[in-house]
PDB file of N, CA and C in Angstrom:
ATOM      1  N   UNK A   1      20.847   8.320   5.937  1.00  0.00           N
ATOM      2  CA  UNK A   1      19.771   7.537   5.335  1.00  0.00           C
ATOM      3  C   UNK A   1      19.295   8.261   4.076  1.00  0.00           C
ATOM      4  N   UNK A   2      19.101   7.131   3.140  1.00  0.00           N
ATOM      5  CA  UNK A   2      18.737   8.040   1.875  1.00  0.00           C
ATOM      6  C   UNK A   2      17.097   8.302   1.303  1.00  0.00           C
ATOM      7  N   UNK A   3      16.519   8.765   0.641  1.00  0.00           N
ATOM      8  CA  UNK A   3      14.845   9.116   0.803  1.00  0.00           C
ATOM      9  C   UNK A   3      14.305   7.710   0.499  1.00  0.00           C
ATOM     10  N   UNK A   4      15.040   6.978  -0.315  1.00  0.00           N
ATOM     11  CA  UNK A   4      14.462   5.561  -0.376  1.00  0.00           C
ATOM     12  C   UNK A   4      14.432   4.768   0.533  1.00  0.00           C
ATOM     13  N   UNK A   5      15.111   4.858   1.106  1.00  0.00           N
ATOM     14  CA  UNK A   5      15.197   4.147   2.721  1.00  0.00           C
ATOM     15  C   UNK A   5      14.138   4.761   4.005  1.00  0.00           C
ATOM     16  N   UNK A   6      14.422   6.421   3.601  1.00  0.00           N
ATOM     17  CA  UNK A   6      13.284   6.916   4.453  1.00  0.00           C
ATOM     18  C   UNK A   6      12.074   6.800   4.359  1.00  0.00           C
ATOM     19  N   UNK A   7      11.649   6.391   2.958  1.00  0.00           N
ATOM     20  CA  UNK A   7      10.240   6.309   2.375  1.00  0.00           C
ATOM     21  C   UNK A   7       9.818   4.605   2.731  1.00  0.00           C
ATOM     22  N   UNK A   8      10.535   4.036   3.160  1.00  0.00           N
ATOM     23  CA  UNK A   8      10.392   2.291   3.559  1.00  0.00           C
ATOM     24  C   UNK A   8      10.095   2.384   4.684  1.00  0.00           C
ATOM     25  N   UNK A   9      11.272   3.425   5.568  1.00  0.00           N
ATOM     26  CA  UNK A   9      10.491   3.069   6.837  1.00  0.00           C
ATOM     27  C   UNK A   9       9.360   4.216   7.525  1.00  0.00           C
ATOM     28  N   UNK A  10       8.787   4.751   6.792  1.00  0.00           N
ATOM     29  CA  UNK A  10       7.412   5.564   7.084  1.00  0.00           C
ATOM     30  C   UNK A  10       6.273   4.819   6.313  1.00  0.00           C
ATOM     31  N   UNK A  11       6.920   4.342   4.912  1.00  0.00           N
ATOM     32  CA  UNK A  11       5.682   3.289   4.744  1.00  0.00           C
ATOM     33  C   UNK A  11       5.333   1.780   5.691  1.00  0.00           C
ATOM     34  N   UNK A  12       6.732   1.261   6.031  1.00  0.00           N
ATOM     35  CA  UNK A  12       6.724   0.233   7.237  1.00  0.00           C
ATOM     36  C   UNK A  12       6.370   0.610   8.627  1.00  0.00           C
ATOM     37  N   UNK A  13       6.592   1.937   8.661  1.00  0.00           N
ATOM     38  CA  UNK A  13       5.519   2.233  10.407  1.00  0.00           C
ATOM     39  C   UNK A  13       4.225   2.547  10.263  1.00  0.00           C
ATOM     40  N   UNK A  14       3.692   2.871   9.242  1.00  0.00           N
ATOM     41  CA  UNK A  14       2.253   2.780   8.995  1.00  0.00           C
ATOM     42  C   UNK A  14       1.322   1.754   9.057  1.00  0.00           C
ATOM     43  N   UNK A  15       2.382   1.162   8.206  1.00  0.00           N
ATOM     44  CA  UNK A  15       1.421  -0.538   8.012  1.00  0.00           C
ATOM     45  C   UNK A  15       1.322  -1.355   9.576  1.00  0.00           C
ATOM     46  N   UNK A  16       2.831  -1.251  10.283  1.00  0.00           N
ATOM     47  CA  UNK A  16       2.781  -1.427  11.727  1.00  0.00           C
ATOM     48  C   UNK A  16       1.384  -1.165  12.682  1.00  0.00           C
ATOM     49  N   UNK A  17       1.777   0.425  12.189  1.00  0.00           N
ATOM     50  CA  UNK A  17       0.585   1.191  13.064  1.00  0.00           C
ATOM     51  C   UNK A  17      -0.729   0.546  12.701  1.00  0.00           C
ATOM     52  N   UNK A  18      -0.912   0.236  11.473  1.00  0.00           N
ATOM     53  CA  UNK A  18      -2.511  -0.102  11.309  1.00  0.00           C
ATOM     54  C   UNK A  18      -2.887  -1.411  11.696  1.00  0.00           C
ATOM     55  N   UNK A  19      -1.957  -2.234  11.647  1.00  0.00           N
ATOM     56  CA  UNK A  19      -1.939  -3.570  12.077  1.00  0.00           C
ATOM     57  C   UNK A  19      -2.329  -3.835  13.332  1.00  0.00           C
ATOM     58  N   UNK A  20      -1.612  -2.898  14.242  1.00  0.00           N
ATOM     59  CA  UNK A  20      -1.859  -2.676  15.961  1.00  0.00           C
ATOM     60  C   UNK A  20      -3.242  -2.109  15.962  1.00  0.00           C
ATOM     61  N   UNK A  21      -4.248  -1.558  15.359  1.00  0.00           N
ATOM     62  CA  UNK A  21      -5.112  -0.796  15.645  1.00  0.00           C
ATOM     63  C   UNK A  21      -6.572  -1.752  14.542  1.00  0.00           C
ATOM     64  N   UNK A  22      -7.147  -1.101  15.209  1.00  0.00           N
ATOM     65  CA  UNK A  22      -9.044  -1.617  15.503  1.00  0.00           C
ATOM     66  C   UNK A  22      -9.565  -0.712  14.197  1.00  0.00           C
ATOM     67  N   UNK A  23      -8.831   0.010  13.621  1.00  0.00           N
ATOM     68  CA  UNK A  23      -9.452   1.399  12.435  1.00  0.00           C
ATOM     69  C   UNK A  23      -9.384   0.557  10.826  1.00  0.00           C
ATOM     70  N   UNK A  24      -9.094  -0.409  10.878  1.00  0.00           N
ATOM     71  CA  UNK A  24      -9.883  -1.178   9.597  1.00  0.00           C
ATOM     72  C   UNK A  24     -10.104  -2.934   9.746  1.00  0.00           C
ATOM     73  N   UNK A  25     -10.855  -3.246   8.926  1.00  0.00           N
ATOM     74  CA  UNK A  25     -10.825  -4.661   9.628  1.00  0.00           C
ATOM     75  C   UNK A  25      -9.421  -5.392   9.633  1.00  0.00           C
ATOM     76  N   UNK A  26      -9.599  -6.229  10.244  1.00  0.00           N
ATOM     77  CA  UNK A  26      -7.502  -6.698  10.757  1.00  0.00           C
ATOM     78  C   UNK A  26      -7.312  -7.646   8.984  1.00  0.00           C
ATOM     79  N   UNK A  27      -8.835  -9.107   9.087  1.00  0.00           N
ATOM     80  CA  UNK A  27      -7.965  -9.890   7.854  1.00  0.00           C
ATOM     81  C   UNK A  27      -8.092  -9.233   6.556  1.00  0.00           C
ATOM     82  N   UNK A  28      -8.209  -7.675   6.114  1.00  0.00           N
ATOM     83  CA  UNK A  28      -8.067  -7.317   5.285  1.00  0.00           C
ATOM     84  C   UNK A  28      -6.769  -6.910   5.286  1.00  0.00           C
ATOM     85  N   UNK A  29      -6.545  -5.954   6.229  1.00  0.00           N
ATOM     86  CA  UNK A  29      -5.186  -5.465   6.669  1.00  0.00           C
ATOM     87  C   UNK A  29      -3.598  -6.617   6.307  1.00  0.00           C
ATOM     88  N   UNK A  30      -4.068  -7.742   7.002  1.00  0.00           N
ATOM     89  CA  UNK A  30      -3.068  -8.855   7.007  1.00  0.00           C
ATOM     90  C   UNK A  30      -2.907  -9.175   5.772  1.00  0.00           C
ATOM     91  N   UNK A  31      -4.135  -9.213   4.888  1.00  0.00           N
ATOM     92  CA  UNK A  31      -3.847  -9.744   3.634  1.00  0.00           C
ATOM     93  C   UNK A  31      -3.025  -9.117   2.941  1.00  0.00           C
ATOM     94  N   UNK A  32      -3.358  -7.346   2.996  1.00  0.00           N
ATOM     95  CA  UNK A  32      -2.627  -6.436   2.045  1.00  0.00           C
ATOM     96  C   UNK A  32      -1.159  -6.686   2.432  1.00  0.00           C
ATOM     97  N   UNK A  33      -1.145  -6.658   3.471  1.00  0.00           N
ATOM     98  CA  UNK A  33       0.520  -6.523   3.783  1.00  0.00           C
ATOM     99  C   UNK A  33       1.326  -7.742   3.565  1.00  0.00           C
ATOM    100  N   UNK A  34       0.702  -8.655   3.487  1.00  0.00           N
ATOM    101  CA  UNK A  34       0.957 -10.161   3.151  1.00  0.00           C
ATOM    102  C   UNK A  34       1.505 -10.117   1.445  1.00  0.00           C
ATOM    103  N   UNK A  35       0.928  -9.210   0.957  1.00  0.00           N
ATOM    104  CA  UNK A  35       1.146  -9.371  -0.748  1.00  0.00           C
ATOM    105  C   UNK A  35       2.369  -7.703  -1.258  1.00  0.00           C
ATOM    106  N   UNK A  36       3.029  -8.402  -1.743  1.00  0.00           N
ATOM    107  CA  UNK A  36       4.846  -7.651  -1.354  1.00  0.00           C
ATOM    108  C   UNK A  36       4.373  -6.443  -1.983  1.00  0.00           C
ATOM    109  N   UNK A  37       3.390  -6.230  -3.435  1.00  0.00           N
ATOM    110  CA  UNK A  37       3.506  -5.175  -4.209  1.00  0.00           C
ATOM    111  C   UNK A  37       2.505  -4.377  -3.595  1.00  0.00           C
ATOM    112  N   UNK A  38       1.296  -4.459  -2.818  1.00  0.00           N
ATOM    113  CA  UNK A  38       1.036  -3.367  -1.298  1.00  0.00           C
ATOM    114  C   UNK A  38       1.888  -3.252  -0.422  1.00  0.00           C
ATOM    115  N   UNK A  39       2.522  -4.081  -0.020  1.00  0.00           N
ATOM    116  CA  UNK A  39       3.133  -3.687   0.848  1.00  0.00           C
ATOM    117  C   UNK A  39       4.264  -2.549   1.354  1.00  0.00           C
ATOM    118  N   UNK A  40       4.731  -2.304  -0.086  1.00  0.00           N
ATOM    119  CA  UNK A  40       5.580  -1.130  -0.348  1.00  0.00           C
ATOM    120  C   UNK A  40       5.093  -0.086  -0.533  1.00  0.00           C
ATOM    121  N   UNK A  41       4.077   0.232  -0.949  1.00  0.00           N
ATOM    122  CA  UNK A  41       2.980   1.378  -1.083  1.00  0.00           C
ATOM    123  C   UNK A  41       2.311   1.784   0.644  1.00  0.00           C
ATOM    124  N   UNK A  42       1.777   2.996   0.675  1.00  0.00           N
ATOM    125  CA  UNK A  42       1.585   3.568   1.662  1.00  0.00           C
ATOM    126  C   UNK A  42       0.222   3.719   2.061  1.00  0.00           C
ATOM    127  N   UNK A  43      -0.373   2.492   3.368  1.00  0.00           N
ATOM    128  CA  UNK A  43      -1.742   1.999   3.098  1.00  0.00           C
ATOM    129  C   UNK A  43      -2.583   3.720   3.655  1.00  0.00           C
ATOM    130  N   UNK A  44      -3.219   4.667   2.515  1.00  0.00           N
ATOM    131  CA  UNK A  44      -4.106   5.048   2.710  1.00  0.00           C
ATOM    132  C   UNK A  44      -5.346   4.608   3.443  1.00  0.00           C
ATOM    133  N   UNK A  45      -5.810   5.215   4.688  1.00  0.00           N
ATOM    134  CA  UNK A  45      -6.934   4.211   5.442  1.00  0.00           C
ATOM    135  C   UNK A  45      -7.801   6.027   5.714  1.00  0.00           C
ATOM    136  N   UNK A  46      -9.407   5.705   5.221  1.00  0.00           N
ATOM    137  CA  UNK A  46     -10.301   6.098   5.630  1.00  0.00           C
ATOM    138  C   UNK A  46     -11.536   6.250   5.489  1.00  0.00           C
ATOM    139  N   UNK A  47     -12.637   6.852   6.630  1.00  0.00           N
ATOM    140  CA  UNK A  47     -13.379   5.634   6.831  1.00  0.00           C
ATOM    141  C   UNK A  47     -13.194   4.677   7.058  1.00  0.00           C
ATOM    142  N   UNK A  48     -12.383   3.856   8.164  1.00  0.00           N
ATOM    143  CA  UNK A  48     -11.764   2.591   8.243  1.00  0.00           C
ATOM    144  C   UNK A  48     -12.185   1.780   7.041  1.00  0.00           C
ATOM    145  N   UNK A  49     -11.719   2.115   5.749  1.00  0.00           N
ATOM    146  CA  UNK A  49     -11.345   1.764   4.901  1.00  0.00           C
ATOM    147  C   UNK A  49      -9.995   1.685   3.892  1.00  0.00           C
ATOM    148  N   UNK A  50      -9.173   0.525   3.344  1.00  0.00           N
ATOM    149  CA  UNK A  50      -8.397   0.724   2.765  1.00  0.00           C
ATOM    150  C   UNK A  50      -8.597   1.443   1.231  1.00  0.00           C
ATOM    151  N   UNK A  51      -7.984   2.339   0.878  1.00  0.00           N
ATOM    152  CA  UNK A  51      -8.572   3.175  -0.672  1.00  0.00           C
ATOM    153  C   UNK A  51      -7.937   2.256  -1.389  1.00  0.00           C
ATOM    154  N   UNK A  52      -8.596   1.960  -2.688  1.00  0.00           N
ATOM    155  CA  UNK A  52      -7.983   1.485  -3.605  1.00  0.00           C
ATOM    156  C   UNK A  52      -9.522   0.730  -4.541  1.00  0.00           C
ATOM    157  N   UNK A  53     -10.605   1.525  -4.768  1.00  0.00           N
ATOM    158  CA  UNK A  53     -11.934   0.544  -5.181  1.00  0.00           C
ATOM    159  C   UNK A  53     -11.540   0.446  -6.644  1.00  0.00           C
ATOM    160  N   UNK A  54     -11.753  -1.124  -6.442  1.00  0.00           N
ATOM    161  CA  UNK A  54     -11.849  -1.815  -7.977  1.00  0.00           C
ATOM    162  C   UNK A  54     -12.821  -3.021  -8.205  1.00  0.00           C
ATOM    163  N   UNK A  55     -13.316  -2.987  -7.152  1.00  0.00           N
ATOM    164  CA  UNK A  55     -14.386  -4.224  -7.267  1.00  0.00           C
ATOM    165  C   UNK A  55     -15.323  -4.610  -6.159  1.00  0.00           C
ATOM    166  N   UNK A  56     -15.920  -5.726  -5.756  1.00  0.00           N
ATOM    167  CA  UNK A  56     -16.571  -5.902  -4.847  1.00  0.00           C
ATOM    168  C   UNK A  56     -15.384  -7.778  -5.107  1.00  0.00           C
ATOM    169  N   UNK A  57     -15.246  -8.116  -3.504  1.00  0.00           N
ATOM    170  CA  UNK A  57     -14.917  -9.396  -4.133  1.00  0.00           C
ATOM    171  C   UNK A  57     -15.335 -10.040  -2.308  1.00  0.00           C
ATOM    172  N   UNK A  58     -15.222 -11.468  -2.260  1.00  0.00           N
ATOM    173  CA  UNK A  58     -16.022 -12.432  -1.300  1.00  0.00           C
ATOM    174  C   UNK A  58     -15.032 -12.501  -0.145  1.00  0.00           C
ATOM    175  N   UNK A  59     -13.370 -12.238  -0.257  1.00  0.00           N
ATOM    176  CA  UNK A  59     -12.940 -12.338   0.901  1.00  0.00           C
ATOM    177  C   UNK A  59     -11.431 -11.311   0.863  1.00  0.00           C
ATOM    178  N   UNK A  60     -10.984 -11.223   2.007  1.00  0.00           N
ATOM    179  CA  UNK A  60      -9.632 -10.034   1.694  1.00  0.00           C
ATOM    180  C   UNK A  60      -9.142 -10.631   0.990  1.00  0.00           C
ATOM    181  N   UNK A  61      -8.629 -11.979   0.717  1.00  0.00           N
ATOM    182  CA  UNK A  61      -7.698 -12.320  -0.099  1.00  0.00           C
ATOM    183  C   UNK A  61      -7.905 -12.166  -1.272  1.00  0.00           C
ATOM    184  N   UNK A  62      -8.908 -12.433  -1.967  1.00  0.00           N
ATOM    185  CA  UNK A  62      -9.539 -12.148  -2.921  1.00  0.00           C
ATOM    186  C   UNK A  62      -9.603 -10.415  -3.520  1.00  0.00           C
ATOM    187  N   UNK A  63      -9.645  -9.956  -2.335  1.00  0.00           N
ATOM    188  CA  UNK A  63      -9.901  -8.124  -2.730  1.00  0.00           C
ATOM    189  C   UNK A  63      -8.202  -7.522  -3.083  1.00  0.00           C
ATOM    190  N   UNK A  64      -7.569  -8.520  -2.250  1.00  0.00           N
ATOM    191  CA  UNK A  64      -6.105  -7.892  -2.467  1.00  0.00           C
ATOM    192  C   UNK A  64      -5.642  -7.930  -3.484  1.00  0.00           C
ATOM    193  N   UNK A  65      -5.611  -9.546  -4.016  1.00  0.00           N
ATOM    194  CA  UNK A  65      -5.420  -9.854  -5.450  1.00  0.00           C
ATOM    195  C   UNK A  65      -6.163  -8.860  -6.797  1.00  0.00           C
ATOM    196  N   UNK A  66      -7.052  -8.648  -6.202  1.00  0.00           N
ATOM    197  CA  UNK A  66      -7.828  -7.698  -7.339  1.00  0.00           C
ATOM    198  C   UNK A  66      -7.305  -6.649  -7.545  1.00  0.00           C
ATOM    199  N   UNK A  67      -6.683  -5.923  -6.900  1.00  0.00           N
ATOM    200  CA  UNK A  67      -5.743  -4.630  -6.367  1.00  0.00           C
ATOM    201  C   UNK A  67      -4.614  -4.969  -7.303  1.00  0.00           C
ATOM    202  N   UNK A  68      -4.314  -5.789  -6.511  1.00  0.00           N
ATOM    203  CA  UNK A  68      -2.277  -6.068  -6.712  1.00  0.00           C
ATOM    204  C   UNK A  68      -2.321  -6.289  -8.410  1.00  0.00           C
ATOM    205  N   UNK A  69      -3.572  -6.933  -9.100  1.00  0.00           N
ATOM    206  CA  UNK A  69      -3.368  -7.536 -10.339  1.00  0.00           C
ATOM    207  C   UNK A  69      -3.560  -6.050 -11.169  1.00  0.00           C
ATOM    208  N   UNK A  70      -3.971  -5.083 -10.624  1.00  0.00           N
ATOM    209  CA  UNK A  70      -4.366  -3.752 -11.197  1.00  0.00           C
ATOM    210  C   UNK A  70      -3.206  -3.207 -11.613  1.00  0.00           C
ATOM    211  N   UNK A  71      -1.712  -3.035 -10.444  1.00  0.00           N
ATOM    212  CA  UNK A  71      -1.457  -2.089 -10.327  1.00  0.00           C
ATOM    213  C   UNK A  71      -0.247  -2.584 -11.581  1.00  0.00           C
ATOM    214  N   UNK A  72       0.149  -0.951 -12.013  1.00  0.00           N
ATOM    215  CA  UNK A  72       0.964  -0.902 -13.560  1.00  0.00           C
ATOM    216  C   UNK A  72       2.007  -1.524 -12.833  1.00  0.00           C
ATOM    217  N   UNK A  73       2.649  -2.208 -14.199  1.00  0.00           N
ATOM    218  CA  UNK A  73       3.745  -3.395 -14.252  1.00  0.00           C
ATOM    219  C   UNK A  73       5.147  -2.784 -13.320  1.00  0.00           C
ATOM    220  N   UNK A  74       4.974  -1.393 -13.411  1.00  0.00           N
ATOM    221  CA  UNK A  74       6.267  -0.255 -13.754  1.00  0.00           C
ATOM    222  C   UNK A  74       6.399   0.171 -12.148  1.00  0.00           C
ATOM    223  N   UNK A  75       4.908  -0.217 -11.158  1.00  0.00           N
ATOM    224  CA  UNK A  75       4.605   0.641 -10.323  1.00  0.00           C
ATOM    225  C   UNK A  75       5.966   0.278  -9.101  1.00  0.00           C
ATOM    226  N   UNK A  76       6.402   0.996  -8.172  1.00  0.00           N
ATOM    227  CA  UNK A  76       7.808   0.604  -7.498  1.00  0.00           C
ATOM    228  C   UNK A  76       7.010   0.871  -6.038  1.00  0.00           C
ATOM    229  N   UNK A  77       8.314   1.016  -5.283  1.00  0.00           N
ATOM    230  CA  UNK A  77       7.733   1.343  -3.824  1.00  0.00           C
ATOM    231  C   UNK A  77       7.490   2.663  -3.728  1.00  0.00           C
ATOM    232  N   UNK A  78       6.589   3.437  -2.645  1.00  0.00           N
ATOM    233  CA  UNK A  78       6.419   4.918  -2.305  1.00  0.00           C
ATOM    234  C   UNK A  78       7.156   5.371  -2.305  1.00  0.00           C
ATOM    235  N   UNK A  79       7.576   6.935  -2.354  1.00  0.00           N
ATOM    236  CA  UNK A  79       8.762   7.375  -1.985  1.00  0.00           C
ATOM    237  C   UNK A  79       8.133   9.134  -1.778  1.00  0.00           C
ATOM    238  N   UNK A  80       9.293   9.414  -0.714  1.00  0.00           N
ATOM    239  CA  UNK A  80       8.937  10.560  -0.107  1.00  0.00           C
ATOM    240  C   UNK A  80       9.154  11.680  -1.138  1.00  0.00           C
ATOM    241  N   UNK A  81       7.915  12.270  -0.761  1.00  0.00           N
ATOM    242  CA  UNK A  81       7.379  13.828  -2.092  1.00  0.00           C
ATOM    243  C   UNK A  81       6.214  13.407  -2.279  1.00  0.00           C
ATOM    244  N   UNK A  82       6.742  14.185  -4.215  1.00  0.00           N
ATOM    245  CA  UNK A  82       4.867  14.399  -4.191  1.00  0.00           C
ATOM    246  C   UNK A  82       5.282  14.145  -5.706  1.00  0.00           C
ATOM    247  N   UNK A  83       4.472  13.514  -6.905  1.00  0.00           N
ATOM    248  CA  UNK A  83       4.746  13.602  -7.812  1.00  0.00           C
ATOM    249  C   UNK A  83       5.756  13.716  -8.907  1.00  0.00           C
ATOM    250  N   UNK A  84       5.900  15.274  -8.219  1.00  0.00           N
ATOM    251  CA  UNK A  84       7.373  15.807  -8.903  1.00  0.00           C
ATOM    252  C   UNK A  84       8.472  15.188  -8.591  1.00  0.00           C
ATOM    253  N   UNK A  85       8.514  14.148  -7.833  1.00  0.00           N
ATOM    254  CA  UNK A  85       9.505  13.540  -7.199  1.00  0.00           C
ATOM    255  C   UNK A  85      10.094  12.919  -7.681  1.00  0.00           C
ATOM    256  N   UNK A  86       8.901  11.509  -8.483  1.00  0.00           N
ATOM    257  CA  UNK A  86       8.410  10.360  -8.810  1.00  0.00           C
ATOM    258  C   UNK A  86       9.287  10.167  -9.947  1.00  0.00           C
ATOM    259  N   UNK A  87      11.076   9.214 -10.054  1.00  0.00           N
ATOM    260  CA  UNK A  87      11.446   9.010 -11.012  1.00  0.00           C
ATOM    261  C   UNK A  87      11.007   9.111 -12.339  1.00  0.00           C
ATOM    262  N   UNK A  88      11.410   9.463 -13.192  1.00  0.00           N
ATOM    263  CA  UNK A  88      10.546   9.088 -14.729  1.00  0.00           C
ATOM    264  C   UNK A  88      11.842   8.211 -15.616  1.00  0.00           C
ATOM    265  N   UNK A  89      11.375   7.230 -16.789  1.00  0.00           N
ATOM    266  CA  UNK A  89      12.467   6.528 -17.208  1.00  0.00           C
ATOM    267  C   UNK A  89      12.818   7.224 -18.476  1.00  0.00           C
ATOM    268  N   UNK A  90      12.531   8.723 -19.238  1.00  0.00           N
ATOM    269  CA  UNK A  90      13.124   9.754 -19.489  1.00  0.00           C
ATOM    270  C   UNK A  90      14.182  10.600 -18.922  1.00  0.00           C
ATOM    271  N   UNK A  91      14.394  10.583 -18.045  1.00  0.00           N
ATOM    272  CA  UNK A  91      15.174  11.587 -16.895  1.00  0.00           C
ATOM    273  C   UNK A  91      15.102  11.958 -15.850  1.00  0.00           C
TER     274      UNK A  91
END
């Protein structure tokens, strides 16, 4: 298995895991994972809260979209590391 593959399925057992569990509200949860460009990203949760503040908005669906419309054009799925990891389209 290659780190891109490994980094899918640790970001896909997370989202699992949080889905099964009571530690943030569920139709926020459903929404994020519902929208493809969170869904590949690795849901940070605390304070049974999802991180990501950019606004105040009236319903998850609404909060997700606010998110998803944020994130850079360029942004891809997680991947295992840290930074230094993080392709660049220099080299």
């Amino acid at each position: 298995m290659n780190t891109k593959d490994a980094a899918k399925g640790v970001v896909e057992a997370e989202w699992k895991r949080l889905l099964g569990s009571d530690r943030v509200d569920r139709n926020l949860l459903r929404a994020a994972y519902a929208e493809p460009r969170l869904r590949q990203l690795f849901p940070w949760v605390g304070m049974w809260e999802l991180r990501e503040y950019v606004g105040e908005a009236d319903t998850a669906e609404a909060a997700v979209e606010m998110v998803a419309d944020r994130l850079p054009s360029d942004c891809g799925q997680a991947i295992v590391g840290n930074r230094h990891d993080v392709p660049t389209s220099n080299g």
